[in-house]
Protein backbone atom coordinates (compact mmCIF):
# COMPACT_ATOMS: atom_id res chain seq x y z
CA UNK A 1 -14.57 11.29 15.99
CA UNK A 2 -13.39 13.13 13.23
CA UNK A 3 -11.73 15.59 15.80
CA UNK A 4 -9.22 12.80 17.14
CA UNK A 5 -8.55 11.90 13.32
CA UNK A 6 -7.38 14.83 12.28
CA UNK A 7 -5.57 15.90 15.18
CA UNK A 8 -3.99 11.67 14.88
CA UNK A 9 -3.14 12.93 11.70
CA UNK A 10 -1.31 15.93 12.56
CA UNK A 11 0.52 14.40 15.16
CA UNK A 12 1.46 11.31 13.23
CA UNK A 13 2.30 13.63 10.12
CA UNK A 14 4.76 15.84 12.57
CA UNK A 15 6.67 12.59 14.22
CA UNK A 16 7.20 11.27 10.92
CA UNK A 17 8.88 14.02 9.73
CA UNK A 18 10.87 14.26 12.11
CA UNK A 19 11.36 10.73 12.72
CA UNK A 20 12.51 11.02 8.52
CA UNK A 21 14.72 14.12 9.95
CA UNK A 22 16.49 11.90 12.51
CA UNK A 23 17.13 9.08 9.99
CA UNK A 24 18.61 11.56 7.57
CA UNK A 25 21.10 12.74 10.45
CA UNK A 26 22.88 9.31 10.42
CA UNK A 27 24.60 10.24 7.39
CA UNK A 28 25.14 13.64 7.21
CA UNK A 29 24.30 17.16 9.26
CA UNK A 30 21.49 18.37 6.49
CA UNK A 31 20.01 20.50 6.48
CA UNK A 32 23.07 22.29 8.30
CA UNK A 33 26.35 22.70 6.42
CA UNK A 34 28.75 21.11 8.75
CA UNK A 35 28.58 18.88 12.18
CA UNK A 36 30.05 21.44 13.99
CA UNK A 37 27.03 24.05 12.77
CA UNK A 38 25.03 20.96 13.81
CA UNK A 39 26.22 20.28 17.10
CA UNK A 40 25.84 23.93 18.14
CA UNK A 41 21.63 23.94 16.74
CA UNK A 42 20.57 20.72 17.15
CA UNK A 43 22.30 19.36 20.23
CA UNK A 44 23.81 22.78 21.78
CA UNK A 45 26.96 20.88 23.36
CA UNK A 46 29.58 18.90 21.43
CA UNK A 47 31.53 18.63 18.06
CA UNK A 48 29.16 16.81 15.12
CA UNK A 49 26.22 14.62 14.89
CA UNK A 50 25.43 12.27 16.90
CA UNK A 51 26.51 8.30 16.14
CA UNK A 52 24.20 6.94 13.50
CA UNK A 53 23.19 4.20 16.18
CA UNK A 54 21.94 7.13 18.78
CA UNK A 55 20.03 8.73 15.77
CA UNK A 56 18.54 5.52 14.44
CA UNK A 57 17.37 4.80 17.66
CA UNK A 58 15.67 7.96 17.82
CA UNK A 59 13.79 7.85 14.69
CA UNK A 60 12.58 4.33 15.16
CA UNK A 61 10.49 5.16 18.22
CA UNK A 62 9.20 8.60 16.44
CA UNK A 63 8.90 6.19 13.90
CA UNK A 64 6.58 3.75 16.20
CA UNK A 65 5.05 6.59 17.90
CA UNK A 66 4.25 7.83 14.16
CA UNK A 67 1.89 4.85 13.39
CA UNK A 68 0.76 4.46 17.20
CA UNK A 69 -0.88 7.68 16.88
CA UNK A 70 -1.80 7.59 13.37
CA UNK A 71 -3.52 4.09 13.97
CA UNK A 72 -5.07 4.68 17.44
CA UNK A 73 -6.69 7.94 15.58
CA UNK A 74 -7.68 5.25 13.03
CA UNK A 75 -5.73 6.94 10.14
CA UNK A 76 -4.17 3.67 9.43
CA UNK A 77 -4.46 0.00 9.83
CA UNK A 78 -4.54 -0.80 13.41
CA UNK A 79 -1.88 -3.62 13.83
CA UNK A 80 -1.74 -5.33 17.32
CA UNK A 81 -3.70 -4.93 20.70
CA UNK A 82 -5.48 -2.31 21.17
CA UNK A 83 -4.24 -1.70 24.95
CA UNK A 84 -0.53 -2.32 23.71
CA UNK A 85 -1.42 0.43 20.75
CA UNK A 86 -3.41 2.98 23.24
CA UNK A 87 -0.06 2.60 25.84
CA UNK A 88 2.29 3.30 23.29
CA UNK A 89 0.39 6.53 22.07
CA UNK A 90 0.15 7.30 25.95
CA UNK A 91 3.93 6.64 26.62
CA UNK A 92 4.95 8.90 23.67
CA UNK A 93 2.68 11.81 25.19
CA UNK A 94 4.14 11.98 28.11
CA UNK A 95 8.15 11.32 26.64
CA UNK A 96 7.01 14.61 24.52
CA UNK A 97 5.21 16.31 27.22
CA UNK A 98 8.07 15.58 30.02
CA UNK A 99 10.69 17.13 27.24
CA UNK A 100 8.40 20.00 25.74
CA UNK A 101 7.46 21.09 29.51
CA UNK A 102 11.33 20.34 31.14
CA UNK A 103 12.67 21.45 28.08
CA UNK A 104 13.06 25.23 29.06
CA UNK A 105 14.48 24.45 32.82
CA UNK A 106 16.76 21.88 31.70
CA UNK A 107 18.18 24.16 28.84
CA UNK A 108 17.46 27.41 30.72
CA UNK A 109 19.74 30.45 30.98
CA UNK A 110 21.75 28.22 33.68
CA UNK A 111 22.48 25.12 31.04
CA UNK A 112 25.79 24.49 29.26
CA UNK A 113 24.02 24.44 26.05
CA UNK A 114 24.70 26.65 23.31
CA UNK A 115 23.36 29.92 23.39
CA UNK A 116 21.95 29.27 19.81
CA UNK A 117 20.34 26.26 21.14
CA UNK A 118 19.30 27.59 23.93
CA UNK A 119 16.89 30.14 22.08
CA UNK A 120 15.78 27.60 19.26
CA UNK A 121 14.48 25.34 22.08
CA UNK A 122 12.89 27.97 24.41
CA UNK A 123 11.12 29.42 20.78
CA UNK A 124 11.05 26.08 18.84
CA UNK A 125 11.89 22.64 20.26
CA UNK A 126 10.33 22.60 23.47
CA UNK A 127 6.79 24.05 22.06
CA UNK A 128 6.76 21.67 19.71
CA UNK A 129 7.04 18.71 21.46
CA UNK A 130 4.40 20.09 23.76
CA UNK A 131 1.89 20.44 20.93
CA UNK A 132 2.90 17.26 19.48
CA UNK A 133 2.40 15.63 22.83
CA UNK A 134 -0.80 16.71 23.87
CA UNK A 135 -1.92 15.77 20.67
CA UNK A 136 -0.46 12.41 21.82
CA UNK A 137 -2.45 12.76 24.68
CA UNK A 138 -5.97 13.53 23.01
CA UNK A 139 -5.11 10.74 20.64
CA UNK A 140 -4.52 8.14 23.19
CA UNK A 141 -7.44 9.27 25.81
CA UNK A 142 -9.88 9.89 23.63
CA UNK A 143 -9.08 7.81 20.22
CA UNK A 144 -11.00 5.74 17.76
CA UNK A 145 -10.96 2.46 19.77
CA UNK A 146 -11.58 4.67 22.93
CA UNK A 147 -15.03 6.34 21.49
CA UNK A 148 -17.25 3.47 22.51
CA UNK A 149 -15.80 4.30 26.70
């Protein structure tokens, strides 16, 4: 289905990036001048960046979830089982879709959060990982190695 590729594509292309993003952040607050500036965007509570073990952590499963997608749309090699593959993609979906859907009540009006943060999540953050997570979703329902259900 050349639908599911593209869309595998997308997806894949958008948690890389930010997977690459989250990497980045174990050494320094780019593309923000200072941790503080940081803290206040990216997290909305706190001093600085986050330790480099809570950010690599991070960007190896958008890392994995990168190539689940991307190879369960059959934009890359598929490596491993294909149910192991398809519940990865599906796990991933619903991580993103849990935080893109929570994502506003949890850091509503009512949160500690930043006020900064607060908007660039309601406008930003939280649609994003809704798109990228249905995406997900149509990826792992309705991928390559699914098109023969």
């Amino acid at each position: 289905m050349a639908v599911v590729r593209v869309v595998g594509a997308g997806v894949a292309a958008g948690l890389g990036v930010t997977a690459a993003l989250h990497a980045v952040w174990t050494v320094t607050p780019w593309p923000l001048r200072t941790p503080e500036e940081f803290a206040d965007v990216v997290v909305g509570a706190g001093e600085g960046v986050p330790s480099a073990r809570a950010c690599v952590t991070v960007a190896g499963l958008l890392g994995a979830a990168s190539y689940l997608v991307a190879a369960e749309a059959g934009v890359l090699p598929r490596v491993g089982p294909r149910g192991l593959r398809r519940a990865g993609v599906r796990a991933a979906a619903g991580v993103l879709l849990a935080r893109g859907l929570a994502g506003p009540v949890v850091f509503g009006r009512l949160s500690p959060r930043s006020e900064r943060f607060r908007r660039l999540n309601a406008r930003y953050y939280s649609p994003l990982c809704v798109a990228l997570g249905a995406g997900a979703a149509a990826v792992g329902w309705r991928g390559s190695s699914a098109t023969n259900c």
